[in-house]
Protein backbone atom coordinates (compact mmCIF):
# COMPACT_ATOMS: atom_id res chain seq x y z
CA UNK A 1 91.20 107.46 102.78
CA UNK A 2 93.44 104.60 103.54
CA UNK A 3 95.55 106.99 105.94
CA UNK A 4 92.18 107.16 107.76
CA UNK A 5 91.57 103.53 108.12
CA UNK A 6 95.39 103.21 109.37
CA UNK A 7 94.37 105.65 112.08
CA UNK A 8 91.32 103.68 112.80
CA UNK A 9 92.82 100.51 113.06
CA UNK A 10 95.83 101.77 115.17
CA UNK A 11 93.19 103.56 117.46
CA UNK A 12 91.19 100.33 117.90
CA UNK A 13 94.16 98.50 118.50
CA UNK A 14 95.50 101.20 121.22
CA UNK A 15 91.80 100.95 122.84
CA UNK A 16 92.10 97.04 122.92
CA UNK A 17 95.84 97.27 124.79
CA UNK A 18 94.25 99.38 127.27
CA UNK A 19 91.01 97.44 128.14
CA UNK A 20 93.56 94.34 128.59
CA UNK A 21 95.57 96.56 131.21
CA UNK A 22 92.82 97.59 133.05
CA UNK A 23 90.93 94.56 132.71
CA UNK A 24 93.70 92.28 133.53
CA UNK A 25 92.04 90.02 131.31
CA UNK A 26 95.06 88.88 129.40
CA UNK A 27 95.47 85.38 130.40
CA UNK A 28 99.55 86.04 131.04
CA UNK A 29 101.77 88.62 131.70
CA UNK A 30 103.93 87.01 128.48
CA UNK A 31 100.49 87.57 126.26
CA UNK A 32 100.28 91.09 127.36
CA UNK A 33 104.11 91.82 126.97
CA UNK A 34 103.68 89.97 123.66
CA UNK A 35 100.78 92.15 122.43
CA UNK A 36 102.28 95.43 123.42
CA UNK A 37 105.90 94.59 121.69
CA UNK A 38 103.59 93.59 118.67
CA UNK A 39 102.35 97.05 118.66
CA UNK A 40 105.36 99.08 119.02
CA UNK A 41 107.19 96.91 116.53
CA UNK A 42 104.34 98.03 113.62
CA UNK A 43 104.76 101.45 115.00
CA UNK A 44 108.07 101.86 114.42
CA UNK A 45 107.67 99.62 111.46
CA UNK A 46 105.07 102.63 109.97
CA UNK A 47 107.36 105.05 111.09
CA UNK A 48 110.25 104.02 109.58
CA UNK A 49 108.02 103.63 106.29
CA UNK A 50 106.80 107.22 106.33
CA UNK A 51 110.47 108.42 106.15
CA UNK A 52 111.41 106.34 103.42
CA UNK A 53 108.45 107.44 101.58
CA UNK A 54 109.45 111.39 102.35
CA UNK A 55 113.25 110.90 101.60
CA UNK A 56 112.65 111.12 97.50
CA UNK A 57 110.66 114.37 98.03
CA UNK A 58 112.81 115.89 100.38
CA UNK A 59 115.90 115.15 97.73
CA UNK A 60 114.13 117.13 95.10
CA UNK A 61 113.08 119.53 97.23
CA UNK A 62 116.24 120.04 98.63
CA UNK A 63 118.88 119.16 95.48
CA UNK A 64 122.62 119.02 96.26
């Protein structure tokens, strides 16, 4: 259930980086740039989580 809220909340936030764009109503370039790098940072963030979280199962999964 929490994975589904994650997906929710990244959706929303994908939705509300697009309606700036088309909009153009960010009130600066910077605040636009800002929001996007935002994003991407907790993407990669989540990413990078995921594998750490996958590493101890692929070790016993896969012993020396």
């Amino acid at each position: 259930m929490a994975r589904s809220a994650e997906i929710t909340a990244r959706e929303a936030t994908i939705t509300e980086l697009k309606r700036l764009i088309t909009e153009g109503s960010y009130e600066s370039l910077e605040m636009l740039e800002d929001a996007v790098d935002a994003f991407l940072w907790s993407e990669q963030d989540r990413l990078q989580q995921e594998q750490a979280s996958r590493r101890p199962e692929l070790a016993r999964s896969h012993p020396k």
